[in-house]
C-alpha atoms as a PDB file:
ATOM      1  CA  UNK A   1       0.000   0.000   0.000  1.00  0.00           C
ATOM      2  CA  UNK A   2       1.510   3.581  -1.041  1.00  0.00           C
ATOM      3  CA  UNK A   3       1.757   6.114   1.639  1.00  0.00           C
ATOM      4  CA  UNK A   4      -1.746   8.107   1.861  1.00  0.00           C
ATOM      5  CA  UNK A   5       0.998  11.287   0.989  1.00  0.00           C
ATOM      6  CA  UNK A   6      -1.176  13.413   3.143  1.00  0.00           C
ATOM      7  CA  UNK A   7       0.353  17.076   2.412  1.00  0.00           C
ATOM      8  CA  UNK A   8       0.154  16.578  -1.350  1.00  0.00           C
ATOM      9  CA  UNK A   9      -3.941  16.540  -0.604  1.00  0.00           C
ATOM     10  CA  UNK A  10      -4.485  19.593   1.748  1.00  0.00           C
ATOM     11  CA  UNK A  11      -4.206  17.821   4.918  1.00  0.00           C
ATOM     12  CA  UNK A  12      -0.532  18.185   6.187  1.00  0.00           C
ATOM     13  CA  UNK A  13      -1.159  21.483   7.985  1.00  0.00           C
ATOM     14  CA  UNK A  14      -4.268  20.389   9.750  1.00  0.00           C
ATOM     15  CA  UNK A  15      -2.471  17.089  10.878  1.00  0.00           C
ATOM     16  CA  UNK A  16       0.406  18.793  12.233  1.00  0.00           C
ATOM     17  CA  UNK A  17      -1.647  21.071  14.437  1.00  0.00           C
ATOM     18  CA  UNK A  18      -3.710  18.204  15.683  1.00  0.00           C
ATOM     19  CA  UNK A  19      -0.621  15.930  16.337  1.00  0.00           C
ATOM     20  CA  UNK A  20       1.688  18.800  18.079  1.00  0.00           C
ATOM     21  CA  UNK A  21      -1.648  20.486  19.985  1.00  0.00           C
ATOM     22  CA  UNK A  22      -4.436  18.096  21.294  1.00  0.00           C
ATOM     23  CA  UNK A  23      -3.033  14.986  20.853  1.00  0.00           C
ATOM     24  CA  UNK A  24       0.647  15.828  22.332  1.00  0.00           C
ATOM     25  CA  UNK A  25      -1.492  17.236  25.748  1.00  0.00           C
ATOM     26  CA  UNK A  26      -3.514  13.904  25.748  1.00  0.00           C
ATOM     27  CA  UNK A  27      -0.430  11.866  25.241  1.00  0.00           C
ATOM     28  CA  UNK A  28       1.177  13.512  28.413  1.00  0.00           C
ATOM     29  CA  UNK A  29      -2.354  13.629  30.358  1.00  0.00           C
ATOM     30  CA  UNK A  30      -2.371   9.264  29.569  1.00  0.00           C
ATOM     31  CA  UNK A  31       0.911   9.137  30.534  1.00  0.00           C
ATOM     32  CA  UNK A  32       0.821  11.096  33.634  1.00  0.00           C
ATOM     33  CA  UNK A  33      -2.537   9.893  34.892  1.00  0.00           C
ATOM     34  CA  UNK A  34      -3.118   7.086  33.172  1.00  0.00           C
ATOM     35  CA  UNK A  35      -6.786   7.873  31.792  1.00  0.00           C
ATOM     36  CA  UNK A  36      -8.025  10.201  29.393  1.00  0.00           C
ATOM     37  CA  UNK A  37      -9.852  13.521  29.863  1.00  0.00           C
ATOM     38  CA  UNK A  38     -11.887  15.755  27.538  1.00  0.00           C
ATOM     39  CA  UNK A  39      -9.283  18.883  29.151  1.00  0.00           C
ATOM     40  CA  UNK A  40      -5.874  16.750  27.924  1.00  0.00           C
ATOM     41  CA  UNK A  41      -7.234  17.698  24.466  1.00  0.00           C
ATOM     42  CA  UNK A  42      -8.486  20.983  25.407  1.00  0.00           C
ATOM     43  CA  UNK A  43      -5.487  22.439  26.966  1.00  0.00           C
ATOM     44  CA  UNK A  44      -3.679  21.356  23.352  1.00  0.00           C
ATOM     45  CA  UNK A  45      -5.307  23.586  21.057  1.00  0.00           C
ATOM     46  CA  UNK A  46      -3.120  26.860  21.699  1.00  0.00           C
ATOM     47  CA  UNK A  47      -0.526  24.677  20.520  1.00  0.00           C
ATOM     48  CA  UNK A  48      -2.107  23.153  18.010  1.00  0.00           C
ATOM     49  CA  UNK A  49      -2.858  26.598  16.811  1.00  0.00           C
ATOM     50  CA  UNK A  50       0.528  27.812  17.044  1.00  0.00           C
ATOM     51  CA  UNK A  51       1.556  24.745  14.997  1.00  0.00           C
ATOM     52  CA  UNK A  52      -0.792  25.650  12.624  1.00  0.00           C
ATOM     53  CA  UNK A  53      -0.154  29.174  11.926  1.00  0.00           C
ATOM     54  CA  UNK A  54       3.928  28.678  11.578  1.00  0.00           C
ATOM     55  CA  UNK A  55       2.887  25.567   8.752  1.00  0.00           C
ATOM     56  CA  UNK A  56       0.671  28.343   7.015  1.00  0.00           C
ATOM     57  CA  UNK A  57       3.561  30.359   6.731  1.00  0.00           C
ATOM     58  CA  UNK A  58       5.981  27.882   5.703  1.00  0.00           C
ATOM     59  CA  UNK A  59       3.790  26.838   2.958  1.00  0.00           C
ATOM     60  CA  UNK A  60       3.722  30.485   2.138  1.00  0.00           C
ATOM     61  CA  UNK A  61       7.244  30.441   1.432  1.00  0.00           C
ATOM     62  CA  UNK A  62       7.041  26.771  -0.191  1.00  0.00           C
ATOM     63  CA  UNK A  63       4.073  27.693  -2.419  1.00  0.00           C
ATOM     64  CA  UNK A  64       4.858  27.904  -5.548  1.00  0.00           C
ATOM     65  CA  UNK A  65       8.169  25.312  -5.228  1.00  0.00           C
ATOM     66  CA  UNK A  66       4.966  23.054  -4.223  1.00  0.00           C
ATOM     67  CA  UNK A  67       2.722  23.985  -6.857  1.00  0.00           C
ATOM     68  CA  UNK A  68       4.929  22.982  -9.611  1.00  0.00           C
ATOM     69  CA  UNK A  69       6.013  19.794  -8.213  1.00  0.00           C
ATOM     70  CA  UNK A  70       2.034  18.752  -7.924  1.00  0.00           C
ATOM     71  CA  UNK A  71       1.857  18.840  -3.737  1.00  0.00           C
ATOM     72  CA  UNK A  72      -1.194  20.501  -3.127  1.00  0.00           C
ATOM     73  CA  UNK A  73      -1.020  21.766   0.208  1.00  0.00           C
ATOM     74  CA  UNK A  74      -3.862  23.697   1.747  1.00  0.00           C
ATOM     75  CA  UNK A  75      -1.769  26.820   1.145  1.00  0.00           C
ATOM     76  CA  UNK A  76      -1.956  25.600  -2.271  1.00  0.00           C
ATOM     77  CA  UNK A  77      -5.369  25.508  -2.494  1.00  0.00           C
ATOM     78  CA  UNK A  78      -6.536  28.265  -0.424  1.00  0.00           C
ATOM     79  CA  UNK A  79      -3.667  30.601  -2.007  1.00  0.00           C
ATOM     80  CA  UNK A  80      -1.231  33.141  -0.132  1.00  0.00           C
ATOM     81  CA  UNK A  81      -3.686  35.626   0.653  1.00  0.00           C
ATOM     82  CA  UNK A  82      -6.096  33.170   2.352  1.00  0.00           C
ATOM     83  CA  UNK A  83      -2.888  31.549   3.930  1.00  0.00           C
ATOM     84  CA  UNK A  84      -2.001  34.908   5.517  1.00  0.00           C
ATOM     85  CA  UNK A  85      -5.656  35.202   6.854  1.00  0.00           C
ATOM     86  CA  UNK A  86      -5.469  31.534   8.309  1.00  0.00           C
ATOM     87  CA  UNK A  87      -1.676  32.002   9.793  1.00  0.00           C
ATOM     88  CA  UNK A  88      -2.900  35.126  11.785  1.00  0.00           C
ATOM     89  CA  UNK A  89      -6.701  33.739  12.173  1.00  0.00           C
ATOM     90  CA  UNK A  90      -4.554  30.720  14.152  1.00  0.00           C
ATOM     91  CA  UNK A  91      -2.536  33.698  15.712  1.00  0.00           C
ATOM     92  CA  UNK A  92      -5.560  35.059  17.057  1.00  0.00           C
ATOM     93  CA  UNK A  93      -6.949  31.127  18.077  1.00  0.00           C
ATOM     94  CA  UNK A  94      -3.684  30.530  20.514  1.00  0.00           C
ATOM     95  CA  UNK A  95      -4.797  33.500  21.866  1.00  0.00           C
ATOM     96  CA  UNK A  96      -8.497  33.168  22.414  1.00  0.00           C
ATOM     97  CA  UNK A  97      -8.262  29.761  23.409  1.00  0.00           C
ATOM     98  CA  UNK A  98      -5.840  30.313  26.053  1.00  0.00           C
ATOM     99  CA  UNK A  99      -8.287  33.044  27.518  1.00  0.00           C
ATOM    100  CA  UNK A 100     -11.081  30.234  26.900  1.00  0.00           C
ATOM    101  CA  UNK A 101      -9.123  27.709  29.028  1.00  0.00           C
ATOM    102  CA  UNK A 102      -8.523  30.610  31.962  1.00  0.00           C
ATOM    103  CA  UNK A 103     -12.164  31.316  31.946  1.00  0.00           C
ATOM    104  CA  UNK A 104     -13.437  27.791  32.209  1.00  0.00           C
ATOM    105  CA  UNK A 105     -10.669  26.794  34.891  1.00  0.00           C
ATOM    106  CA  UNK A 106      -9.103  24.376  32.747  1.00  0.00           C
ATOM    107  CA  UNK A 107      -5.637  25.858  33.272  1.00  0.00           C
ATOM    108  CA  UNK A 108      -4.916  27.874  36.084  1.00  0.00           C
ATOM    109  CA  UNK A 109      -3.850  31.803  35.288  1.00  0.00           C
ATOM    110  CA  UNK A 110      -0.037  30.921  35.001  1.00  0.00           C
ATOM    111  CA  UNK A 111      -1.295  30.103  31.211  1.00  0.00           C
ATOM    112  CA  UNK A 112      -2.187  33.854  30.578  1.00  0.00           C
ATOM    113  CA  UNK A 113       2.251  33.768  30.400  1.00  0.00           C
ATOM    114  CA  UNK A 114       1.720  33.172  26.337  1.00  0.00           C
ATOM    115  CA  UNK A 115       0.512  36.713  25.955  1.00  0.00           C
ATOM    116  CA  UNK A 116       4.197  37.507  26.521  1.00  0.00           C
ATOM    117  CA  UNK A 117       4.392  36.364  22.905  1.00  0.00           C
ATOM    118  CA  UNK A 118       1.780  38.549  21.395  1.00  0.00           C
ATOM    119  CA  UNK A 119       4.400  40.965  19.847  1.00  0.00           C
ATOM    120  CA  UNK A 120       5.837  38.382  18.348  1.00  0.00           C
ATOM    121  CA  UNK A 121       2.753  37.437  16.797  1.00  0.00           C
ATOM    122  CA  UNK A 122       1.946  40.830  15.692  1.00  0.00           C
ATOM    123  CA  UNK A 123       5.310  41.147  13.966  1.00  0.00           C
ATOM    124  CA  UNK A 124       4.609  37.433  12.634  1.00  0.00           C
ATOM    125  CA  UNK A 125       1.179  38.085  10.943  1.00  0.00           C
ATOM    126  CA  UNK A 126       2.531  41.620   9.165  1.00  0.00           C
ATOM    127  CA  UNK A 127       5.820  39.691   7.994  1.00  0.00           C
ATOM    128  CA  UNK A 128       3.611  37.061   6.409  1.00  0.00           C
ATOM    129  CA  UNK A 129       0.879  39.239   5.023  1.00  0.00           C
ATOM    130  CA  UNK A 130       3.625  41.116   3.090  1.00  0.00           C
ATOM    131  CA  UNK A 131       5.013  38.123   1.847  1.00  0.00           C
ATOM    132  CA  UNK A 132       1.879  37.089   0.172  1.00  0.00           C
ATOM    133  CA  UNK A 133       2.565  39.448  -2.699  1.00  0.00           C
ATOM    134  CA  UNK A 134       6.770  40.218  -2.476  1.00  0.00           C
ATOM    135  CA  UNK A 135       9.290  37.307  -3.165  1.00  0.00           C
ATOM    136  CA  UNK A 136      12.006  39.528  -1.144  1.00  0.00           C
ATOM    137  CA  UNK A 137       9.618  39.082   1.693  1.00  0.00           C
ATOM    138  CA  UNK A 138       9.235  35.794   1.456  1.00  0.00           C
ATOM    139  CA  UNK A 139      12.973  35.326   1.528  1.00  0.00           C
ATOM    140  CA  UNK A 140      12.803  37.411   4.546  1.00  0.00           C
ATOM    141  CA  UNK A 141      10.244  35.380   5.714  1.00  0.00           C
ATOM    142  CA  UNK A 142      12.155  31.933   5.025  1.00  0.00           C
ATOM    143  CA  UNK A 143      15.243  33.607   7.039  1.00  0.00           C
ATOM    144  CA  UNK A 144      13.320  34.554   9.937  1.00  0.00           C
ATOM    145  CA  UNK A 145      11.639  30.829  10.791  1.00  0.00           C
ATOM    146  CA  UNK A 146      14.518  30.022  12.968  1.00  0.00           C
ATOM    147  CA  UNK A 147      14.343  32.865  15.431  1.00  0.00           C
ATOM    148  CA  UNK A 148      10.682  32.826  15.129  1.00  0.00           C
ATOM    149  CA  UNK A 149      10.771  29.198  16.138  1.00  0.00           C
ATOM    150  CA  UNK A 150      13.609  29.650  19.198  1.00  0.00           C
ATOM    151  CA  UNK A 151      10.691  32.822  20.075  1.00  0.00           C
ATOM    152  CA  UNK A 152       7.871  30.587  20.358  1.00  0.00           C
ATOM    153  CA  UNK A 153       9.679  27.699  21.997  1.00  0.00           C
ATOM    154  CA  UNK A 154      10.133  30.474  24.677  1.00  0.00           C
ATOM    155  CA  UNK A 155       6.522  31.549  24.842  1.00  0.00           C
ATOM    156  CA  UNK A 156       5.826  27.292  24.667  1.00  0.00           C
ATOM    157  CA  UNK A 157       8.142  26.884  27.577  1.00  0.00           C
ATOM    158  CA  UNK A 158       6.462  29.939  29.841  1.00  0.00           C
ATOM    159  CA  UNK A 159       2.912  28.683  28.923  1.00  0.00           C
ATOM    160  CA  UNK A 160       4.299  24.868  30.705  1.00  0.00           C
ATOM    161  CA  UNK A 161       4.217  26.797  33.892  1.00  0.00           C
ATOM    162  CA  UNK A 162       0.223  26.766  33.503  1.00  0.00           C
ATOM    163  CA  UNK A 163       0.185  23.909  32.103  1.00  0.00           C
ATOM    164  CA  UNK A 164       1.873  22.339  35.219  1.00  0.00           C
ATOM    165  CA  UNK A 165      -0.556  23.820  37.236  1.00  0.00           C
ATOM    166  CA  UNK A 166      -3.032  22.209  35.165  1.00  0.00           C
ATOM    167  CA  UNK A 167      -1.859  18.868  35.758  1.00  0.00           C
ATOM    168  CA  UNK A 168      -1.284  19.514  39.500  1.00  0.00           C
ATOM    169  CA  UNK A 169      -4.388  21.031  40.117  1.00  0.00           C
ATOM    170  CA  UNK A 170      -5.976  18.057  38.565  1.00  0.00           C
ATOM    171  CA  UNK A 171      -3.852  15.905  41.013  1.00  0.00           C
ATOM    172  CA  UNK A 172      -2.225  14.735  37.843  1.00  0.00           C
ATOM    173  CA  UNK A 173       1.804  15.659  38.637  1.00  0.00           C
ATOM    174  CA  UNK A 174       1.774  11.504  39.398  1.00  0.00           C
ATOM    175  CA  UNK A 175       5.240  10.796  38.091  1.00  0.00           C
ATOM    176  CA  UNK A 176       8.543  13.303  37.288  1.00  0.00           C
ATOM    177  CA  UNK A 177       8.953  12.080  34.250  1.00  0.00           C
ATOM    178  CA  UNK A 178       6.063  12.889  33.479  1.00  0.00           C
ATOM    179  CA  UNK A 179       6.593  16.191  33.991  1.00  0.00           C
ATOM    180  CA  UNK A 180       9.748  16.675  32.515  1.00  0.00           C
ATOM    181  CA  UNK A 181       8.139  15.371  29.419  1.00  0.00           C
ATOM    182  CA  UNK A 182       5.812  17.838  29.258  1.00  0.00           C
ATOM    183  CA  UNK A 183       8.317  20.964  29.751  1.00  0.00           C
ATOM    184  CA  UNK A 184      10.569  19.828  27.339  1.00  0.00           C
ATOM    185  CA  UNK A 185       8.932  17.652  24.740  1.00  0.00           C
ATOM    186  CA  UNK A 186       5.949  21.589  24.278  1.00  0.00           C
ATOM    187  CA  UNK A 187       9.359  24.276  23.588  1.00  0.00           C
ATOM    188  CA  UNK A 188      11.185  21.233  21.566  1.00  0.00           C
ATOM    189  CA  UNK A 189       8.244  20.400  19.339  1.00  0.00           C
ATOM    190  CA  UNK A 190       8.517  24.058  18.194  1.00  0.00           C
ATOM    191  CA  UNK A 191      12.000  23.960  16.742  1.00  0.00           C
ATOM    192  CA  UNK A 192      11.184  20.630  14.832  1.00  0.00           C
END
């Protein structure tokens, strides 16, 4: 059987965010408490998000390489314009849902840390929008991912202090390794 070549048909961006946001905070939840709650997955989509909107601007970048090689990628098909929109529409996501999980006391205010970021995703969503239509900005773009990626590892690694609290105030801090998997596995999925 051929491999289902899953970011050739759209779905590469949406898989990433699902495996690096809810999915990652459900693996750790498992592993930490040994059972599954409906909060492991909600506590991953501001990463997910974040995951999300750094693929739609990679794909930015990558468009038209992809285009002519036949990998349809969901910037691809949406196009850069609606790729901008979706990179800082997932921008603004991290953001809300974070505020979501405060409100509801799934996470514990510690969380609220990632707003230290919001600059950086200011800067992020202007650098991208002007890259829709300049191939010099786009270069810059390509040139900035690692910095940009080191930046939101650090806003990743602030926002494990509420999710730690999370865990603990759930009773869920069972096991230190655990833990330690969840404060560096969150800041080191953002440089992959």
């Amino acid at each position: 059987i051929p491999p289902p070549r899953l970011a050739y048909r759209g779905l590469g961006e949406v898989l990433v965010a699902l495996v690096a946001g809810p999915l990652m905070t459900a693996q750790a939840w498992l592993v930490t408490t040994r059972r599954l709650d409906w909060e492991a997955l909600y506590i991953g989509i501001p990463f997910g998000a974040s995951q999300f909107g750094m693929a739609m601007a990679h794909g930015t970048v990558d468009h038209d390489a992809d285009a002519r090689v036949g990998k349809r990628t969901l910037v691809v098909r949406l196009g850069r314009r609606r790729a901008a929109r979706a990179h800082v529409l997932a921008n603004l996501a991290l953001f809300a849902s974070v505020g979501a999980l405060i409100l509801t006391n799934v996470v514990a205010w510690p969380f609220a840390l990632v707003v230290l970021v919001a600059p950086l995703a200011l800067t992020s969503a202007r650098v991208v929008n002007a890259a829709v239509g300049s191939s010099p900005a786009r270069e810059l773009l390509a040139r900035s991912y690692p910095p940009y990626k080191l930046l939101v590892a650090a806003g990743l690694s602030l926002t494990v202090l509420g999710l730690g609290s999370a865990f603990i105030a759930r009773g869920a801090a069972a096991s230190w390794l655990s833990a330690v998997f969840v404060v560096v596995y969150a800041p080191v999925l953002a440089l992959v």
